[in-house]
N, C-alpha and C. Protein backbone atom coordinates (compact mmCIF):
# COMPACT_ATOMS: atom_id res chain seq x y z
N UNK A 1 311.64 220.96 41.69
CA UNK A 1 311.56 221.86 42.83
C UNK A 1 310.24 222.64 42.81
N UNK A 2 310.13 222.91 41.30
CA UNK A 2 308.16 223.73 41.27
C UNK A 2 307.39 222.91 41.86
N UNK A 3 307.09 221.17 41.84
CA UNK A 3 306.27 220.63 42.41
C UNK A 3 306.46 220.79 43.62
N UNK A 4 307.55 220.73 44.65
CA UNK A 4 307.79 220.83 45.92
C UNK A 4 306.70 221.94 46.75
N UNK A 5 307.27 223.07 45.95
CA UNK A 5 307.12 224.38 46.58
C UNK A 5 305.20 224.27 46.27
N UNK A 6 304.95 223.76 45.07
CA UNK A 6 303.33 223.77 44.27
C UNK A 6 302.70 223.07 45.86
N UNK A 7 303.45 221.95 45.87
CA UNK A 7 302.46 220.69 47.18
C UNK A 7 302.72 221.40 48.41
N UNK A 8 303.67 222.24 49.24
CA UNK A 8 303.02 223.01 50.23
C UNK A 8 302.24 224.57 50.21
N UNK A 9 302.23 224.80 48.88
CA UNK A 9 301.50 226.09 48.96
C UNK A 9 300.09 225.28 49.01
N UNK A 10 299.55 224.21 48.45
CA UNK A 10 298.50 223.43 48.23
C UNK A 10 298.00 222.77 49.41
N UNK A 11 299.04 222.24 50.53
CA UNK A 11 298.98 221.43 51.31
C UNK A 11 298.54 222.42 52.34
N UNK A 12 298.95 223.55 52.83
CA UNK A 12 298.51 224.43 53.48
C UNK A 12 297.39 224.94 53.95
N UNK A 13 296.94 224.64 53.04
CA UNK A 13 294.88 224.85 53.32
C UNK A 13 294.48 223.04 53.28
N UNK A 14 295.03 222.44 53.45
CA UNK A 14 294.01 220.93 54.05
C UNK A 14 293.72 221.01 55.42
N UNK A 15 292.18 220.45 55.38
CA UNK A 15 291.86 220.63 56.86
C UNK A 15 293.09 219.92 57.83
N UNK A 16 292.72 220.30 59.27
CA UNK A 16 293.82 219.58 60.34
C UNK A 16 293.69 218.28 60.32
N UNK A 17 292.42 217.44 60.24
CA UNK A 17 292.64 215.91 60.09
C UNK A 17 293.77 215.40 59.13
N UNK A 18 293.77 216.18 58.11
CA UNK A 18 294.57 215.68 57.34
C UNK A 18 296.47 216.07 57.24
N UNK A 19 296.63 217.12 58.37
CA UNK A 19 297.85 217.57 58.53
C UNK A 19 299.14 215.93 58.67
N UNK A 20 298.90 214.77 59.80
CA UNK A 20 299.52 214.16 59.79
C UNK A 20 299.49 212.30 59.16
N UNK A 21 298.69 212.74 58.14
CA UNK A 21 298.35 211.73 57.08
C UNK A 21 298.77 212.37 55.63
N UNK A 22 297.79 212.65 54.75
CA UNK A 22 297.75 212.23 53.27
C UNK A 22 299.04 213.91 53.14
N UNK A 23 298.61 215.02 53.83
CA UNK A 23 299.38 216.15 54.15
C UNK A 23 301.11 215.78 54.06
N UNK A 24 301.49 215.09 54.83
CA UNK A 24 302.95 214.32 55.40
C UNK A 24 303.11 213.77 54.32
N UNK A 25 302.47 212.78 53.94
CA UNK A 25 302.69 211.94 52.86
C UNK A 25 302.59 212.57 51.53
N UNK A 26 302.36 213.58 51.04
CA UNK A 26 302.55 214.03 49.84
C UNK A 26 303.70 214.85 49.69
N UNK A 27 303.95 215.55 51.28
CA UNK A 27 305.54 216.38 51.05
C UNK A 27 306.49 215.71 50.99
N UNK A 28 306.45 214.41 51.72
CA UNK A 28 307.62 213.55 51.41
C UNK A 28 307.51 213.05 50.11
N UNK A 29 307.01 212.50 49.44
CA UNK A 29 306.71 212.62 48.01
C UNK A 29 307.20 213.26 46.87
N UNK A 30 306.91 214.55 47.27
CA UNK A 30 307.34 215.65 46.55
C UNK A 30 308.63 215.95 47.16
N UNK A 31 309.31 215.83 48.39
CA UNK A 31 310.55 215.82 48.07
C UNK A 31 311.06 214.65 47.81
N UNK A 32 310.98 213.79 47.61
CA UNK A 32 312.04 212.74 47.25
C UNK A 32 312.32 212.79 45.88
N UNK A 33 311.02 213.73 45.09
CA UNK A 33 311.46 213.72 43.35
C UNK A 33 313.01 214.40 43.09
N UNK A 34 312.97 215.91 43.79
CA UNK A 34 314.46 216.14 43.32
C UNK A 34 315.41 215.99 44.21
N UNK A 35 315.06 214.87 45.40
CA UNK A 35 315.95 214.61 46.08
C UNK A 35 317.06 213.71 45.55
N UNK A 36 315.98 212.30 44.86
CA UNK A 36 316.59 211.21 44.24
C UNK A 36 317.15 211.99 43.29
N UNK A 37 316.75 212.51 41.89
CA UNK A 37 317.36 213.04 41.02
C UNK A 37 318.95 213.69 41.72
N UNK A 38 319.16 214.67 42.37
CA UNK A 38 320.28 215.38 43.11
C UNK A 38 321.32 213.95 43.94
N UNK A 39 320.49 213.14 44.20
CA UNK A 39 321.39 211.95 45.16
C UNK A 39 321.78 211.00 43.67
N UNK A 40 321.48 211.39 43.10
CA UNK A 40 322.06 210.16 41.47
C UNK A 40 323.15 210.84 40.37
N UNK A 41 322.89 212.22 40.68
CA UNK A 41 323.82 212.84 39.88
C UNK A 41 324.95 212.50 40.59
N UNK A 42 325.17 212.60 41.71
CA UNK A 42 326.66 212.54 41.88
C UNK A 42 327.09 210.80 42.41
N UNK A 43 326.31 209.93 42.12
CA UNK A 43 326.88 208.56 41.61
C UNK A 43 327.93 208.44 40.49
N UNK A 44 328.84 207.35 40.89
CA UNK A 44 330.02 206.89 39.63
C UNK A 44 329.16 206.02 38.48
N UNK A 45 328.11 206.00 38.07
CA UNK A 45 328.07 205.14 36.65
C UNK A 45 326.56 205.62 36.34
N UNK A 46 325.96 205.32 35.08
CA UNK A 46 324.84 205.63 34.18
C UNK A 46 323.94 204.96 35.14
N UNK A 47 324.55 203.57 35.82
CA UNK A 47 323.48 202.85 35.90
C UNK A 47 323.03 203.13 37.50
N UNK A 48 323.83 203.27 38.15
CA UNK A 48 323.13 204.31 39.22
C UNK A 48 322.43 204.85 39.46
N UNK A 49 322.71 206.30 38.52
CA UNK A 49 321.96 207.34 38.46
C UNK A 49 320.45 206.83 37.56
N UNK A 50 320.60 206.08 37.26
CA UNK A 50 319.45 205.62 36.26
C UNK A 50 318.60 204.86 37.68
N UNK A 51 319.05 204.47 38.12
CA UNK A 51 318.40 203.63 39.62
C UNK A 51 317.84 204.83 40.43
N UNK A 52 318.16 205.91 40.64
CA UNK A 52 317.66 206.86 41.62
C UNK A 52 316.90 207.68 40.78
N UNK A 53 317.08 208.00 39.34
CA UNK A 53 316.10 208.49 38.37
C UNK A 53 314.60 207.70 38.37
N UNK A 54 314.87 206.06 38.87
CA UNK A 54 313.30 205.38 38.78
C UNK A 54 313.00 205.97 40.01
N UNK A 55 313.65 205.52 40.93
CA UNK A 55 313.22 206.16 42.29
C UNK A 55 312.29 207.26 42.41
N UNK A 56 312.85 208.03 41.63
CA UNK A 56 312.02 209.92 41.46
C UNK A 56 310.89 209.11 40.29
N UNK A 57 310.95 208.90 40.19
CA UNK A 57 309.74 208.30 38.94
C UNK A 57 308.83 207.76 39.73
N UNK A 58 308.83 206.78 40.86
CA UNK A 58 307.92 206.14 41.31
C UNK A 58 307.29 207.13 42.35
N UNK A 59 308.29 208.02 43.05
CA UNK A 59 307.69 209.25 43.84
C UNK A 59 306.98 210.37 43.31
N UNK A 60 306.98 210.03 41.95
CA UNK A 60 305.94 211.01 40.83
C UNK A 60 304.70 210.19 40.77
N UNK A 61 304.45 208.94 40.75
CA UNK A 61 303.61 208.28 40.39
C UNK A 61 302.48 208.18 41.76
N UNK A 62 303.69 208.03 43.19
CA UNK A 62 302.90 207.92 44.33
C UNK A 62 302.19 209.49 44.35
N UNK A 63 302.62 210.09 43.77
CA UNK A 63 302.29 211.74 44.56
C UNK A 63 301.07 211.88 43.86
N UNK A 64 300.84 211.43 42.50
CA UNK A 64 299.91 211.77 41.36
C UNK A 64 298.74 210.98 42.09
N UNK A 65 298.73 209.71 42.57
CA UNK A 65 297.73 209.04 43.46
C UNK A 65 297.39 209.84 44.52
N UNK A 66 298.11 210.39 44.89
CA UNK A 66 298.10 211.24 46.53
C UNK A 66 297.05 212.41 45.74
N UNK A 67 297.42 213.00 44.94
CA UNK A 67 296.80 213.97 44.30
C UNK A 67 295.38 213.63 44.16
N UNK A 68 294.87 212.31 43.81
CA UNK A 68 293.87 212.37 43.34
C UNK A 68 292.84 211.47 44.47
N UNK A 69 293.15 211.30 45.49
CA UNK A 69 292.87 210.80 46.80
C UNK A 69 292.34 212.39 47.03
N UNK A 70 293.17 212.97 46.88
CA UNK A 70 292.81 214.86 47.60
C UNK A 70 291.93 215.55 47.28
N UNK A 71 291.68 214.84 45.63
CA UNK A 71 290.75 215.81 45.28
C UNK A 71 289.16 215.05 45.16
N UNK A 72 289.82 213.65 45.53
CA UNK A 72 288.18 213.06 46.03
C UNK A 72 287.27 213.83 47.34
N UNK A 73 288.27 213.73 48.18
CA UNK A 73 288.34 214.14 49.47
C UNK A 73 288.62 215.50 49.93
N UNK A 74 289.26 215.88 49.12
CA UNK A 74 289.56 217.55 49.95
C UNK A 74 288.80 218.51 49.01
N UNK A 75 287.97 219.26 49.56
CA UNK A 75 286.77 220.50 48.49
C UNK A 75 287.59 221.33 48.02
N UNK A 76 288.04 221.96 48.53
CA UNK A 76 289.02 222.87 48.37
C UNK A 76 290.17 222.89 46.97
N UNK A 77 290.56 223.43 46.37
CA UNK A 77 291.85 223.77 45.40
C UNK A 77 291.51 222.57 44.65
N UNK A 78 290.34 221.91 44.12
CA UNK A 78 290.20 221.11 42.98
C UNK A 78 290.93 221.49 41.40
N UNK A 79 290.89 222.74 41.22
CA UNK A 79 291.75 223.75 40.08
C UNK A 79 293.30 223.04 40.27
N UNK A 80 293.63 224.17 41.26
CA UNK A 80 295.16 223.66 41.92
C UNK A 80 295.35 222.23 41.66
N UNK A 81 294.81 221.45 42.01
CA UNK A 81 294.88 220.04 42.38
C UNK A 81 295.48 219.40 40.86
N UNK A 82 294.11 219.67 39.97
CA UNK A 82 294.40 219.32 38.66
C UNK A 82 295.46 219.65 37.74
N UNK A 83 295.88 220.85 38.00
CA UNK A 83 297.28 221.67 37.50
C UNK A 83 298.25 221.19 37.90
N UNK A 84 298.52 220.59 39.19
CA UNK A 84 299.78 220.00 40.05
C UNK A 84 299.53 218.46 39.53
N UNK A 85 298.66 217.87 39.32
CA UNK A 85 298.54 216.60 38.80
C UNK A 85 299.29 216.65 36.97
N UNK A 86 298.57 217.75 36.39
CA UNK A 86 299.31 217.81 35.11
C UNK A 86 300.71 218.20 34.83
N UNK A 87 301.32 219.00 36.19
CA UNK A 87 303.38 219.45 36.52
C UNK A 87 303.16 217.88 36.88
N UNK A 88 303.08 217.23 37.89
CA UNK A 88 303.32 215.60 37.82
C UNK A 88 303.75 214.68 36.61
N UNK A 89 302.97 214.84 35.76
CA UNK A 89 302.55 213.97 34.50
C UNK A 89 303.62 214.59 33.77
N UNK A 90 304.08 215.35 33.70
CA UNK A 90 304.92 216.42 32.68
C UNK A 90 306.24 215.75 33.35
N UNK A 91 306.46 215.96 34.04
CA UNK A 91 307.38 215.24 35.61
C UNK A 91 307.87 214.01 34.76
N UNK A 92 306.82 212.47 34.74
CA UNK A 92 307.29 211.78 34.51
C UNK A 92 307.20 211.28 33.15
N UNK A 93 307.39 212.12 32.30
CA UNK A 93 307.71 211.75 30.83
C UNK A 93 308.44 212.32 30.58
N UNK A 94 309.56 213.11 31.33
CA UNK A 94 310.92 213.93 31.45
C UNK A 94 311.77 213.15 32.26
N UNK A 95 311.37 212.47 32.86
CA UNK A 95 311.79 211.44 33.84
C UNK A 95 312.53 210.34 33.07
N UNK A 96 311.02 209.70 32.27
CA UNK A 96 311.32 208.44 31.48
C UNK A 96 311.97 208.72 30.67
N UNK A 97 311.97 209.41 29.76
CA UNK A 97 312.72 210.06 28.50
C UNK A 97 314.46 210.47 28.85
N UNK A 98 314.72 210.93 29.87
CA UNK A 98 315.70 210.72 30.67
C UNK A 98 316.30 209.42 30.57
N UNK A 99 315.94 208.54 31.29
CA UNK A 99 316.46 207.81 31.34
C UNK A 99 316.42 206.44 30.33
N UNK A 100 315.95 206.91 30.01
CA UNK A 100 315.88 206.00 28.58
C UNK A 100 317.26 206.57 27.77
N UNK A 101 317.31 207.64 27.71
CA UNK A 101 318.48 208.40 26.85
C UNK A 101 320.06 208.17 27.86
N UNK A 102 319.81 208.04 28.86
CA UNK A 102 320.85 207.68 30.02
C UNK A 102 321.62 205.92 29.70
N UNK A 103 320.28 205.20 29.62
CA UNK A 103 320.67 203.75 29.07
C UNK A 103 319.89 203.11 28.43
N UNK A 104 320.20 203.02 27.31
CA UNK A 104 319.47 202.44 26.34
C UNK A 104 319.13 200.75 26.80
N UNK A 105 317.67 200.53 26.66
CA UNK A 105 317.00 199.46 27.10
C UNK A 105 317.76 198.34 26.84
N UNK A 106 318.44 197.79 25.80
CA UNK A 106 318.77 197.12 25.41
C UNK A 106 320.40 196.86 26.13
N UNK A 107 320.88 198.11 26.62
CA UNK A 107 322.07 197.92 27.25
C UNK A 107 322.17 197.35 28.65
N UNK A 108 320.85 197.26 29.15
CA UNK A 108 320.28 197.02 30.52
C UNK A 108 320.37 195.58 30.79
N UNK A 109 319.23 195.70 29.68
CA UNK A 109 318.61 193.56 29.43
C UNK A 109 320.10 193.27 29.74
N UNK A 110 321.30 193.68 28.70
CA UNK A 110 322.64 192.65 28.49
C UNK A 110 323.43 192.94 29.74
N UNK A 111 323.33 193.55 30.86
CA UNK A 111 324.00 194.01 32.07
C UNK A 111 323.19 193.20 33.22
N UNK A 112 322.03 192.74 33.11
CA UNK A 112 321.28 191.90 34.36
C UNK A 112 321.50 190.65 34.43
């Protein structure tokens, strides 16, 4: 939810060209991380919730690209930028570690 709230206090000062492009596309981003997480908890099995846990994983990964598209391109909050890129990164090794502890790799392979 800190990244959420981090990407529109951030998103707020991008110029207007960028309001219905990279702008749009990073809030959806940033919400789908604790969206998926919140839509997996209340699934019936490990392996579910382990499915909507990648989900939020890959919307960490798109956002961290988005991030760094922004700071090619946008002058502004290069600081910010880099700090919200490092809550990202923090993001998805809490993510993985998660779900690794959710289902052990090996229980996966023998379930596919």
């Amino acid at each position: 939810m800190e990244i959420v709230k981090e990407i529109y206090n951030l998103t707020k000062e991008f110029p207007k060209e960028e309001r219905y492009l990279l702008k749009a596309q990073m809030i959806r981003s940033a919400i789908s991380i604790p969206s998926n997480i919140a839509e997996g908890t209340g699934r019936k099995s490990r392996k579910d919730f382990s499915r909507f846990l990648e989900i939020s994983l890959g919307s960490c990964f798109e956002l961290k690209t988005q991030l760094i598209i922004a700071k090619w391109n946008i002058s502004s909050n290069k600081k910010n930028m880099t700090a919200l890129t490092q809550l990202v990164q923090e993001e998805q090794k809490m993510l993985r570690s998660f779900i690794k502890r959710l289902i052990p790799k090996e229980k996966l392979e023998t379930n596919n």
